[in-house]
Every structure is written in structure tokens, then in C-alpha cells.
Protein backbone atom coordinates (compact mmCIF):
# COMPACT_ATOMS: atom_id res chain seq x y z
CA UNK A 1 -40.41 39.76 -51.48
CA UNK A 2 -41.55 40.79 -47.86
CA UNK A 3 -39.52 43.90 -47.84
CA UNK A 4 -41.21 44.56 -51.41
CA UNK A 5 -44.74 44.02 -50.01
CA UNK A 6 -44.39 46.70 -47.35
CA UNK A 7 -43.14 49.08 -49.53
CA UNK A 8 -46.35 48.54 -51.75
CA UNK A 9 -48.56 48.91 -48.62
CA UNK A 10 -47.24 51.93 -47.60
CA UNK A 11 -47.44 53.69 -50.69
CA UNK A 12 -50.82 53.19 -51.18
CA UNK A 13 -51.19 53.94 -47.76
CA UNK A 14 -49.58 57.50 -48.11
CA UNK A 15 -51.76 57.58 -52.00
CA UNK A 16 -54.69 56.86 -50.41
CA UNK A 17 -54.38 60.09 -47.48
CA UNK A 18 -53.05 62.19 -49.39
CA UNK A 19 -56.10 62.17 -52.05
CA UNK A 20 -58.05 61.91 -48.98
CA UNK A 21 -56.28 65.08 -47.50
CA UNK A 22 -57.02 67.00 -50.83
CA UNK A 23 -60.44 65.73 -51.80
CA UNK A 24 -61.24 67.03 -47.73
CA UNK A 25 -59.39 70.53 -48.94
CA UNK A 26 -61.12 70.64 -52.43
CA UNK A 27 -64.61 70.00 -50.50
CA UNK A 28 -64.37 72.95 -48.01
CA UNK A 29 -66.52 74.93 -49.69
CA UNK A 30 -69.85 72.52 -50.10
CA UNK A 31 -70.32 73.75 -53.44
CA UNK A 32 -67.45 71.86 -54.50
CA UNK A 33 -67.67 68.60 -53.43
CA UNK A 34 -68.99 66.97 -56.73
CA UNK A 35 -66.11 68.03 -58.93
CA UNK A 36 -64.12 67.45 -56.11
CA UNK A 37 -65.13 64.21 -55.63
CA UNK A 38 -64.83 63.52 -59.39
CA UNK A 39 -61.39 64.63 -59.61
CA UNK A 40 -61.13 61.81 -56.52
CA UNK A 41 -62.26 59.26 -58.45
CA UNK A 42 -60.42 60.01 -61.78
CA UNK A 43 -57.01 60.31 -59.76
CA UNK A 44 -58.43 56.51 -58.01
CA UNK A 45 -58.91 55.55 -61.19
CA UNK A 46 -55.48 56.47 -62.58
CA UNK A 47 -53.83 54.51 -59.72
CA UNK A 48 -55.79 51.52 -59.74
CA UNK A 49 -55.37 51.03 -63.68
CA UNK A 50 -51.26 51.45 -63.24
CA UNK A 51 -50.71 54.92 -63.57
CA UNK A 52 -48.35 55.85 -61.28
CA UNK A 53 -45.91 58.76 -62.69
CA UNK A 54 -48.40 61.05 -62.59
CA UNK A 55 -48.23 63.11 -59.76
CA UNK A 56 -51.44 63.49 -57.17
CA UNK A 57 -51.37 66.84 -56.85
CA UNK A 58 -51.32 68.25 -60.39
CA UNK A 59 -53.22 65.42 -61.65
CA UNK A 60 -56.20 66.10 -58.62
CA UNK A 61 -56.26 70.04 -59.56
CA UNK A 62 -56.21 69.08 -63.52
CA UNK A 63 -59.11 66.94 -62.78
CA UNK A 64 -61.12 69.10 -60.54
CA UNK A 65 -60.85 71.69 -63.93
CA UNK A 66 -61.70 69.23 -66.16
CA UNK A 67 -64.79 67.74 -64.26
CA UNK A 68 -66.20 71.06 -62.52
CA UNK A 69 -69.14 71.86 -64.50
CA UNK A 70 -69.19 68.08 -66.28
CA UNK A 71 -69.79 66.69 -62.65
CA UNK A 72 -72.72 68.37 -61.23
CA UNK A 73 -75.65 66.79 -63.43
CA UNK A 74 -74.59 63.38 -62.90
CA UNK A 75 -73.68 64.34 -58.74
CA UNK A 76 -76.99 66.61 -58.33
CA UNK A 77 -78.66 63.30 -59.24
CA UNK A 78 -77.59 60.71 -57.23
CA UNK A 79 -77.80 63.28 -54.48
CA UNK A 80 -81.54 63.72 -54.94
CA UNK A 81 -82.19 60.30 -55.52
CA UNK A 82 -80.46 59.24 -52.24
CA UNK A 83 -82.03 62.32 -50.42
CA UNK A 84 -85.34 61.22 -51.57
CA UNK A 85 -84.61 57.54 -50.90
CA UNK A 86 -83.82 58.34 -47.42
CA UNK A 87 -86.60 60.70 -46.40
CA UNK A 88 -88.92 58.42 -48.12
CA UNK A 89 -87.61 55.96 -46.05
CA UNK A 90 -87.25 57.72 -42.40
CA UNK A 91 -91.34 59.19 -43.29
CA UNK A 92 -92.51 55.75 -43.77
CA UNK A 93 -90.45 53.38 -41.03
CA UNK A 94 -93.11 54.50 -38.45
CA UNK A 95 -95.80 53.97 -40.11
CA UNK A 96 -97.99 50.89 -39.70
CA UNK A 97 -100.82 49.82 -42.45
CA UNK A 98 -100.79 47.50 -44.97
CA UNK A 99 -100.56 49.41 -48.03
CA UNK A 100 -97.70 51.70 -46.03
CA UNK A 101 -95.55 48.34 -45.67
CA UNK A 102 -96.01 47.24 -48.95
CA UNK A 103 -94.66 50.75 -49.82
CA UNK A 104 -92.00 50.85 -47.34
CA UNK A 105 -91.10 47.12 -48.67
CA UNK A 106 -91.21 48.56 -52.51
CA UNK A 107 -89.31 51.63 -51.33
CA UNK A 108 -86.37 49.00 -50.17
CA UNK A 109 -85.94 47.30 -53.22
CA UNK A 110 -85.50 50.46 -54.77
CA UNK A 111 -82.92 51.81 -52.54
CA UNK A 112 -81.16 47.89 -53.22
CA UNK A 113 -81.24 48.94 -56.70
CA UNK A 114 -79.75 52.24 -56.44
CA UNK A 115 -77.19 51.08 -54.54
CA UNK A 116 -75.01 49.36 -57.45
CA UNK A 117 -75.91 52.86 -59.51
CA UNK A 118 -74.57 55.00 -57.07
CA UNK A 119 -71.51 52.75 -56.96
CA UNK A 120 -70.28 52.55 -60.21
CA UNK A 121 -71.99 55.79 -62.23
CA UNK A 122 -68.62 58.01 -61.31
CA UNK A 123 -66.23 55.18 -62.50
CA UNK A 124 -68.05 54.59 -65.60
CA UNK A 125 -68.88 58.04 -66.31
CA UNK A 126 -65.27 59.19 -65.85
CA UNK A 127 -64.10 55.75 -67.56
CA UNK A 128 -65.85 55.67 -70.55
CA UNK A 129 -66.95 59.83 -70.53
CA UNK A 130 -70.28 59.40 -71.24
CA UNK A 131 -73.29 61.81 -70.33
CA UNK A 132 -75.28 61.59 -66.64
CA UNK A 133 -77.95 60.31 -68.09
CA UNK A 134 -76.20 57.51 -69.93
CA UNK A 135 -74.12 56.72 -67.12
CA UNK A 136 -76.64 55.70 -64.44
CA UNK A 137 -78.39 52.56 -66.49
CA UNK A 138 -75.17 51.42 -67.62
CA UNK A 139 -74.08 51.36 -63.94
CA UNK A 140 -77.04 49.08 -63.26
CA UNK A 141 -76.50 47.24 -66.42
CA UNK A 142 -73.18 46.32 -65.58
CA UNK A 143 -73.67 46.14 -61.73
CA UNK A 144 -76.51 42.95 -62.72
CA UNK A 145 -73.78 41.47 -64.73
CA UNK A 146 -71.69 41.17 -61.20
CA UNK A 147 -73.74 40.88 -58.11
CA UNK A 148 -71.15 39.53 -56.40
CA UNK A 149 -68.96 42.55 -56.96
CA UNK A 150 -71.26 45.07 -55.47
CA UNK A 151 -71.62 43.19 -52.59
CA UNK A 152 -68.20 43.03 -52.13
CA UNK A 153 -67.76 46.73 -52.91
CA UNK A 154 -70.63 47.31 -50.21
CA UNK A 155 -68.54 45.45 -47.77
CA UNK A 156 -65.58 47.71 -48.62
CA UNK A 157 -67.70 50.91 -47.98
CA UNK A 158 -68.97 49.34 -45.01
CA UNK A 159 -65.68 48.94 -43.23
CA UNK A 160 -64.94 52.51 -43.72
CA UNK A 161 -67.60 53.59 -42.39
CA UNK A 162 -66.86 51.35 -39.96
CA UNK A 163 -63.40 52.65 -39.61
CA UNK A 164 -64.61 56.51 -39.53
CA UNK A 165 -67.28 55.95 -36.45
CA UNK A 166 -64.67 53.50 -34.47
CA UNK A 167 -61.03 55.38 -35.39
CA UNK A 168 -62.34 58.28 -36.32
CA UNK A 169 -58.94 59.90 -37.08
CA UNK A 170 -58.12 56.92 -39.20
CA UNK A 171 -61.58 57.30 -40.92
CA UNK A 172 -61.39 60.79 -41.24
CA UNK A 173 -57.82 60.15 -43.05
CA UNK A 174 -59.11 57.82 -45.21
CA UNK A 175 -62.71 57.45 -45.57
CA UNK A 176 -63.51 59.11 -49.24
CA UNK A 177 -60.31 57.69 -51.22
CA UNK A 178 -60.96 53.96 -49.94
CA UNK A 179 -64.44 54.44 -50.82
CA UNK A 180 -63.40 55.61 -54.34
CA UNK A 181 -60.72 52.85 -54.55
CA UNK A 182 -63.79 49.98 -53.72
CA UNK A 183 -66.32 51.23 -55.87
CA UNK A 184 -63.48 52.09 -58.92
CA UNK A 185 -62.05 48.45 -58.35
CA UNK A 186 -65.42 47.10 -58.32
CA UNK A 187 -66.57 48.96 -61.66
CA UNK A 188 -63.04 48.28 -63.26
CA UNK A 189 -63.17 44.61 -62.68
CA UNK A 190 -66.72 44.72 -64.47
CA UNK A 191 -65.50 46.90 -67.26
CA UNK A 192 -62.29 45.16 -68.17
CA UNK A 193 -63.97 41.47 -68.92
CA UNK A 194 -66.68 43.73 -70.99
């Protein structure tokens, strides 16, 4: 059973870096980090759900395809809406008034509610291949259904972050796929008692 247990670990340890290696490859060009990140999170998604003939590399590259042009409406907006969560945020933590920290306290529970979309939009949209704009309520649908699981998906993402800024050549190894493996478990566990 030990021996067993190892050999788990350290396959998902060399699953995990290698989709890390080629999402980091895929991304090189900055116009392709959506799909590329898509095609992480379908290959995640794949593994996590039990799917483990298929091979990383054909099944990353057959994803990218799939998911290049599908991926940027749904990626463009959670990039603006974090973008503009975040400026909004750095403008107004300066700032002293009343009305400004009512707004800065407004503009917080926002960002708290974005949080579970941005988590779980890819899974579901790749999961159940629904449009962008379908995608992102049904992410906060079923996030509300499972607070627990966000936070514990936000812990996940957490420590690697944590893991990038302390052991940075860990982090750099594995950052994107064990965020992707969090956020896909998270969503998954939510989806499959739907």
C-alpha cells in the first residue's frame, strides 16, 4: 500500500510539471495564454475525472485547437473584470471620505463575489461547453451552493502562490497546473452532486 501511494504521488507530481512546463511553452507568446490556459484546464480536467490513457502532450495541443478562438470571450472577461477590480481597488485604498469607503467597502464585496466566478467559469465552461456568457452566473450559482469549497479552493491557490514567491523554482514548476487542479476539483465536486 505504501509503495502504491508513492507511486501515485509521483505521477501526479511529474502530470502536474509537465502541463505546467507546456501551458509555460504554449503562453510564450501573450496572445496565447487564454487558449493556452484552457487547454490547461481541459487536460486538469481529464486527469482529475480518471482519464489517464490519454497522453498530455497530444491531448494539451488537441485542446489548445479546439479552445483557441472558443476561449478568448470568456478569458477577455474575467481579465477585464479583475483588471478593473484591481485598479478600482489600488485608486481608491488611499483615499479617505465617507462616501469613498463606503465605495471602497462595496468595491470588496464585489471582488469576494468574483472570486468564486473566476474560479470555476473555465471548469464549467469546458465541463458542460456552454457560452461565456452562460458560464460566469452559473459559476456563481454553483459556487453559493458550496461556500465552503471556494474557500478551500482559495486556500489551494493561496499556497501556490505561496510556493511561487518562497520556492520560486518549485512555484515556477508548478504554479498554473495546481491552480487548475484546485479550482477543477473544487468545481467538479460541485458539479458531480448537481
Amino acid at each position: 500500500m505504501g509503495i502504491r501511494l508513492i507511486v501515485i504521488i509521483m505521477n501526479w507530481i511529474w502530470r502536474l510539471s509537465w502541463i505546467n512546463l507546456i501551458w509555460l511553452l504554449f503562453s510564450i507568446p501573450i496572445i496565447t495564454v487564454i487558449p493556452s490556459t484552457f487547454a490547461m484546464y481541459s487536460v486538469v480536467i481529464k486527469l482529475v475525472k480518471g482519464e489517464d490513457e490519454a497522453d498530455i502532450l497530444p491531448t494539451f495541443i488537441q485542446d489548445f485547437k479546439k479552445y483557441f478562438k472558443k476561449s478568448f470571450p470568456l478569458g477577455l472577461a474575467l481579465f477585464l473584470l479583475g483588471a478593473f477590480l484591481y485598479a478600482d481597488m489600488m485608486i481608491l485604498k488611499d483615499q479617505a471620505g465617507s462616501i469613498l469607503l463606503i465605495l471602497r467597502y462595496a468595491l470588496l464585496i464585489i471582488t469576494v463575489l468574483f472570486i468564486p466566478i473566476a474560479c470555476y467559469s473555465i471548469p464549467i465552461f469546458i465541463e458542460y461547453e456552454v457560452s461565456w456568457f452562460k458560464a460566469l452566473p452559473l459559476a456563481f450559482i454553483l459556487a453559493m451552493k458550496k461556500p465552503i469549497n471556494v474557500l478551500l479552493v482559495c486556500c489551494g491557490i493561496l499556497g501556490s502562490l505561496s510556493l511561487l514567491f518562497f520556492l520560486t523554482g518549485i512555484g515556477v514548476l508548478f504554479f498554473g497546473s495546481l491552480c487548475a487542479l484546485f479550482t477543477t476539483m473544487g468545481a467538479l465536486s460541485v458539479l458531480q452532486k448537481e
